[in-house]
C-alpha atoms as a PDB file:
ATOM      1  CA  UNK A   1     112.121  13.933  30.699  1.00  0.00           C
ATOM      2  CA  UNK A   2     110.463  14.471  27.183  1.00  0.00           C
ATOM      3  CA  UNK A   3     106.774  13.132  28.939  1.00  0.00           C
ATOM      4  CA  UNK A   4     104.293  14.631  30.823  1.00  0.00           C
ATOM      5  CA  UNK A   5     101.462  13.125  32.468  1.00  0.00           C
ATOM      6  CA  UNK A   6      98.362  15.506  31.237  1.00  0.00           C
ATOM      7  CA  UNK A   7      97.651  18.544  29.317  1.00  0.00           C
ATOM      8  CA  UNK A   8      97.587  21.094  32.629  1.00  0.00           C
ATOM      9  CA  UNK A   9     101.366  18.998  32.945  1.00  0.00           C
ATOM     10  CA  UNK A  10     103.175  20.162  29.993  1.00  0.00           C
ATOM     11  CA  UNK A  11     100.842  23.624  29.697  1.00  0.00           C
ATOM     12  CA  UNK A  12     102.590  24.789  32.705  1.00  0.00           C
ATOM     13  CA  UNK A  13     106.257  23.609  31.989  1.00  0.00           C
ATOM     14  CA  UNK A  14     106.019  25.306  28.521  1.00  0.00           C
ATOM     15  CA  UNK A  15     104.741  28.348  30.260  1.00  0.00           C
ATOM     16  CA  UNK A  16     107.681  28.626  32.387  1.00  0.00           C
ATOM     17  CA  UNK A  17     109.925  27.787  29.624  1.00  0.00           C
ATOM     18  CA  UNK A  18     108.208  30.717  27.828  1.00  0.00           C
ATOM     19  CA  UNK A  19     108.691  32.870  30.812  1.00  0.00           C
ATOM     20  CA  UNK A  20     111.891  32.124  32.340  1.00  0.00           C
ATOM     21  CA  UNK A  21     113.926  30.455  29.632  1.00  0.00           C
ATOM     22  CA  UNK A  22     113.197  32.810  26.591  1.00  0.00           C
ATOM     23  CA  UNK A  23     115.456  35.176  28.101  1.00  0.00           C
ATOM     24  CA  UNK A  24     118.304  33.019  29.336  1.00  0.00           C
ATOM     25  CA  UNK A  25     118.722  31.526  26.080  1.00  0.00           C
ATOM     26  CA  UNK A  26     119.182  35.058  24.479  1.00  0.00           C
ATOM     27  CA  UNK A  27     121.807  35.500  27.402  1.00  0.00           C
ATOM     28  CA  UNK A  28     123.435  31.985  27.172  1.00  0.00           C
ATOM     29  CA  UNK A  29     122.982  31.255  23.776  1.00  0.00           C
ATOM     30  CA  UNK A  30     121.198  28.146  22.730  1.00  0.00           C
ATOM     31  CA  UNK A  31     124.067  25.526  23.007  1.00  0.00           C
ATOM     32  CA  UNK A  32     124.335  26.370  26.867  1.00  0.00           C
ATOM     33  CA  UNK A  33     121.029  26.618  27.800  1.00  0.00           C
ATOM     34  CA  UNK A  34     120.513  23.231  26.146  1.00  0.00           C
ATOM     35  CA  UNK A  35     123.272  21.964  27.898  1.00  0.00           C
ATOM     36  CA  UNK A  36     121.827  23.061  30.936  1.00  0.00           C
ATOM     37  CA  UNK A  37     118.326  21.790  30.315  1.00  0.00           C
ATOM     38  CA  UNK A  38     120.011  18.074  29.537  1.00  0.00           C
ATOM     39  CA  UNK A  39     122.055  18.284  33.050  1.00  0.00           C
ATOM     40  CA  UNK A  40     119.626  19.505  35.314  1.00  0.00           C
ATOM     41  CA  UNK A  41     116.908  16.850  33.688  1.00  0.00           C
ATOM     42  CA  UNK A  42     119.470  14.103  33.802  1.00  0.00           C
ATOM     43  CA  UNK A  43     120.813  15.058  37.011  1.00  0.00           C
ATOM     44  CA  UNK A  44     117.184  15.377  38.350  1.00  0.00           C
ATOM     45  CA  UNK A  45     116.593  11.598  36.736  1.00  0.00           C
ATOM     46  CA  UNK A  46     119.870   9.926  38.606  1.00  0.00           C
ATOM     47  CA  UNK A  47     119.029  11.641  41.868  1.00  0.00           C
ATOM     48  CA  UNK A  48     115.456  10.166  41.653  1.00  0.00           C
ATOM     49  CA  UNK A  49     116.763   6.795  40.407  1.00  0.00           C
ATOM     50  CA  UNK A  50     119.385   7.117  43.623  1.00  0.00           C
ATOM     51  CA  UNK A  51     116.146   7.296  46.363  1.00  0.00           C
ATOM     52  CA  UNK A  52     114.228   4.824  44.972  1.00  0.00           C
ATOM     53  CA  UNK A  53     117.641   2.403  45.487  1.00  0.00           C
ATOM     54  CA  UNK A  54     118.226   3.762  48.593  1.00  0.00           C
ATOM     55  CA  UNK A  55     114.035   3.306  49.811  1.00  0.00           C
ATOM     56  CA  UNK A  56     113.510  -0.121  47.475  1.00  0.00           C
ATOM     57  CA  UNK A  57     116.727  -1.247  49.482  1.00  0.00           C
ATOM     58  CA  UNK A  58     115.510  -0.919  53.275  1.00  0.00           C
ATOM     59  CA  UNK A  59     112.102  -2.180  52.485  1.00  0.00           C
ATOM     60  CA  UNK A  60     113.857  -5.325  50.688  1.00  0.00           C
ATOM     61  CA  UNK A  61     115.893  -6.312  53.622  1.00  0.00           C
ATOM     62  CA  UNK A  62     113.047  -5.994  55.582  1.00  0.00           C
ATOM     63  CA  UNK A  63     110.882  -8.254  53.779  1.00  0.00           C
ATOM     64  CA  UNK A  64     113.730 -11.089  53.301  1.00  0.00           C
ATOM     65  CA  UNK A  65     113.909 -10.513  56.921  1.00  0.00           C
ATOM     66  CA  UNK A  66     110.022 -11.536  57.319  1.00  0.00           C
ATOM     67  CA  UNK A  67     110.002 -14.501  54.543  1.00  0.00           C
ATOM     68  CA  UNK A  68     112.967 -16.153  56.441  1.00  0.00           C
ATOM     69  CA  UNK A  69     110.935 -15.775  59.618  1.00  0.00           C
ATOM     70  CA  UNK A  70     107.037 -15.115  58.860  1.00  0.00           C
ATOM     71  CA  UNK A  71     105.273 -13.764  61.803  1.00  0.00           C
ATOM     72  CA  UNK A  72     102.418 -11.806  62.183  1.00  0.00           C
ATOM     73  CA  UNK A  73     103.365  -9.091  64.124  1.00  0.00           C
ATOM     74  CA  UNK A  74     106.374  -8.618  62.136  1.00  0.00           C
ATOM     75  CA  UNK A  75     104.111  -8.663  58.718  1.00  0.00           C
ATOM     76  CA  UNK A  76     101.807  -6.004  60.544  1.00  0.00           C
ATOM     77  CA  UNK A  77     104.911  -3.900  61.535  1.00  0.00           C
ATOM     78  CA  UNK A  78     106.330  -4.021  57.861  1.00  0.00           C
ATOM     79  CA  UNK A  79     103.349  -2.858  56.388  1.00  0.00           C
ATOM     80  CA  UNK A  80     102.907  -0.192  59.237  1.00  0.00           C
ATOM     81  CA  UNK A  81     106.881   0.968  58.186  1.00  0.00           C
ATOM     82  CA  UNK A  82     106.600   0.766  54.472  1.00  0.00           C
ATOM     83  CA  UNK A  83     103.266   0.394  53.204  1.00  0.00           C
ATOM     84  CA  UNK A  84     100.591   2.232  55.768  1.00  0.00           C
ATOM     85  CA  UNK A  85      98.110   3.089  53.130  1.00  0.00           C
ATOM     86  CA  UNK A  86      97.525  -0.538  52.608  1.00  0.00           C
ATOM     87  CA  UNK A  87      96.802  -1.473  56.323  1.00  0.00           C
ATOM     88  CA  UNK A  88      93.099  -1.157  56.199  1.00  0.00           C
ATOM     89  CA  UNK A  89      93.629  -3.153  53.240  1.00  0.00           C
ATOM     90  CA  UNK A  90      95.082  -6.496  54.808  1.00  0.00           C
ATOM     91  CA  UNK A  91      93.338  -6.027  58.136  1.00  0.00           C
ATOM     92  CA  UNK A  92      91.006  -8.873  57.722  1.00  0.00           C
ATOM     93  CA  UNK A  93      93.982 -11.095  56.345  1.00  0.00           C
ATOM     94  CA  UNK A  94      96.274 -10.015  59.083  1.00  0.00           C
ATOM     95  CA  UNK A  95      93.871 -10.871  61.600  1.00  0.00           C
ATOM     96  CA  UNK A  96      93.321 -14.383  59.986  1.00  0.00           C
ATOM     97  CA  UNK A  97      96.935 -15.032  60.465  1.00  0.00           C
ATOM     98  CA  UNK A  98      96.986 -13.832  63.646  1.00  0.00           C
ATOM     99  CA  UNK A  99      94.806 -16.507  64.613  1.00  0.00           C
ATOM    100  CA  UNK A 100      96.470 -19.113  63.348  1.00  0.00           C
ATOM    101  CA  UNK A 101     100.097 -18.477  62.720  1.00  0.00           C
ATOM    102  CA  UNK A 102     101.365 -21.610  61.578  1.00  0.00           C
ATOM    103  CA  UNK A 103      98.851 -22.008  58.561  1.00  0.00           C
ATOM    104  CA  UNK A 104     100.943 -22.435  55.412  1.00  0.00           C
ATOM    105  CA  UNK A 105      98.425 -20.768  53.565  1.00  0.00           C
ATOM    106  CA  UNK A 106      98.882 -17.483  55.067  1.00  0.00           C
ATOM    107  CA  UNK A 107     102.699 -17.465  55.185  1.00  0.00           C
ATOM    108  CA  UNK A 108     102.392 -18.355  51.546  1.00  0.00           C
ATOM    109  CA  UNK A 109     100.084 -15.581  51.083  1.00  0.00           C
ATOM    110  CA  UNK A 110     101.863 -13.004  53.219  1.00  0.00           C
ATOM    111  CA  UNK A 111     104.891 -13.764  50.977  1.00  0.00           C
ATOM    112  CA  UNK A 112     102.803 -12.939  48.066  1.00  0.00           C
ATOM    113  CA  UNK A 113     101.723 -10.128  49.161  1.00  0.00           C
ATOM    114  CA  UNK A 114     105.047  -8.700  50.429  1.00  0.00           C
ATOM    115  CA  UNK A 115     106.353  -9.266  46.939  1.00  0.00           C
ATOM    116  CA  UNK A 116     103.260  -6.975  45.215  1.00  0.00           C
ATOM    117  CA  UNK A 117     103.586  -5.055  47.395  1.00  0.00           C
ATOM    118  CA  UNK A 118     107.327  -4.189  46.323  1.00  0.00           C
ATOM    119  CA  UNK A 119     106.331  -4.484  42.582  1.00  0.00           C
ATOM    120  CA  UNK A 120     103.602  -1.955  43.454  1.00  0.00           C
ATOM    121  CA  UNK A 121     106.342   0.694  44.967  1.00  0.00           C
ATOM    122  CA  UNK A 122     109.078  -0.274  42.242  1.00  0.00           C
ATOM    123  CA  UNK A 123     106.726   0.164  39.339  1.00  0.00           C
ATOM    124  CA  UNK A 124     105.884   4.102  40.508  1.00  0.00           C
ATOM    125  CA  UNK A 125     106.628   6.331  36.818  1.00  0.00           C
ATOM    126  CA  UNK A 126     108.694   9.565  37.146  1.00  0.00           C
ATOM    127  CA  UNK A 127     107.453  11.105  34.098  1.00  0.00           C
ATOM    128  CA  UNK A 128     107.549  15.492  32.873  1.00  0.00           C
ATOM    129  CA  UNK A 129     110.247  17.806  32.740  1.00  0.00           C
ATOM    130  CA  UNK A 130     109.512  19.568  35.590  1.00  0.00           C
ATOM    131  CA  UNK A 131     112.807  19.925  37.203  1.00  0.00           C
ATOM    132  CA  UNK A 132     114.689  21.246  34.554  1.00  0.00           C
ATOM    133  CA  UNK A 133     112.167  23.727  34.031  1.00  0.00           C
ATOM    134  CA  UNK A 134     111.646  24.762  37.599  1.00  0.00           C
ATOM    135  CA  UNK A 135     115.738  25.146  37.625  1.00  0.00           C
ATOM    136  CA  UNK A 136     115.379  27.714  35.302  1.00  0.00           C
ATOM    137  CA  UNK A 137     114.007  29.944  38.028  1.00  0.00           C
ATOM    138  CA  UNK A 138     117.251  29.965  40.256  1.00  0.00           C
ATOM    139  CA  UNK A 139     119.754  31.515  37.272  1.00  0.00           C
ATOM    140  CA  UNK A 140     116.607  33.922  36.267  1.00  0.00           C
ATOM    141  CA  UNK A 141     116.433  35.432  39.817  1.00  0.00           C
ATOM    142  CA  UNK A 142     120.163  35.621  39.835  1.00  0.00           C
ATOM    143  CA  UNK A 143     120.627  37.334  36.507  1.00  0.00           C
ATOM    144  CA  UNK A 144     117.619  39.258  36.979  1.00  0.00           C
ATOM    145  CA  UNK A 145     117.042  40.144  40.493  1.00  0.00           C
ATOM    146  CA  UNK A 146     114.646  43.184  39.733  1.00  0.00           C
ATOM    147  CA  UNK A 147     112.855  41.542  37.250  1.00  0.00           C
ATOM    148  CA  UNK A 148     108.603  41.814  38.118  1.00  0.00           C
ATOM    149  CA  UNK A 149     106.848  38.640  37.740  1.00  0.00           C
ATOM    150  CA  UNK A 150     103.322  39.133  37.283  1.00  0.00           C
ATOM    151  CA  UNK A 151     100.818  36.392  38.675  1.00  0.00           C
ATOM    152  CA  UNK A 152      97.679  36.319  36.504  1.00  0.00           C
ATOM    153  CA  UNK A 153      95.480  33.865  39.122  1.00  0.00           C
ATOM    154  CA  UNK A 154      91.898  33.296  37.659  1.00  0.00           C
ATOM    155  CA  UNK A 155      89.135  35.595  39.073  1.00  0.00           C
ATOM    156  CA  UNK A 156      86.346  33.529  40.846  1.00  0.00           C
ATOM    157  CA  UNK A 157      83.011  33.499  38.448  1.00  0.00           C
ATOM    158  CA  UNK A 158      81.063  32.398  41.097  1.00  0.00           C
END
């Protein structure tokens, strides 16, 4: 919640801090509008940390499903379901397989790929404050319905 990822990251969360959340803290005060910063941030965290569980959970049934039975057409359909940016990837060890299913080198190799391939999706960093600074916005437009809110968008020097 205190990290951002690059400059044009944390430029635009201050700037909507500076917009939106100067003036709710004069209204709230600074202990509530901390307060509220901490929840939504936290509450932003847990909710993240809740879909990972939930996604990390279906795709690890799904691969103990394939390492008690290796197959193929079953390691082509998990990647299809879980991972289908990777297909073109495996193609030319998928069709290896294909052609000779019963090679222990390839179950052994499936099995290592299905566990990067986990690591990979488990090791994916949540990182910025974004949320908590985007919630600002809803209690803004409610306290301020007939506020203007300019948009300065960069003229095109071309």
């Amino acid at each position: 919640m205190f990290l951002h990822g690059e400059f044009s990251h944390i430029f635009f969360n201050m700037f909507a801090l500076w917009m939106f959340g100067y003036t709710l803290e004069n209204v709230w005060g600074g202990k509530r509008f901390l307060t509220y910063y901490l929840i939504t941030g936290i509450g932003a965290a847990l909710v993240h940390m809740l879909v990972m569980y939930i996604s990390i959970s279906g795709i690890q049934s799904d691969a103990a499903a394939l390492v008690k039975a290796p197959d193929p057409a079953l390691f082509s359909a998990f990647v299809d379901n879980h991972f289908p940016g990777f297909k073109s990837q495996l193609f030319d060890f998928m069709n290896a397989w294909t052609a000779d299913p019963t090679n222990g080198e390839y179950i052994n190799k499936a099995s290592g790929y299905i566990n990067d391939l986990i690591n990979l999706q488990m090791d994916v960093p949540t990182v910025g404050a974004s949320v908590p600074f985007s919630a600002f916005f809803w209690p803004f437009g409610m306290m301020f319905p007939n506020s203007l809110i300019y948009l300065l968008l960069f003229p095109n020097q071309g």
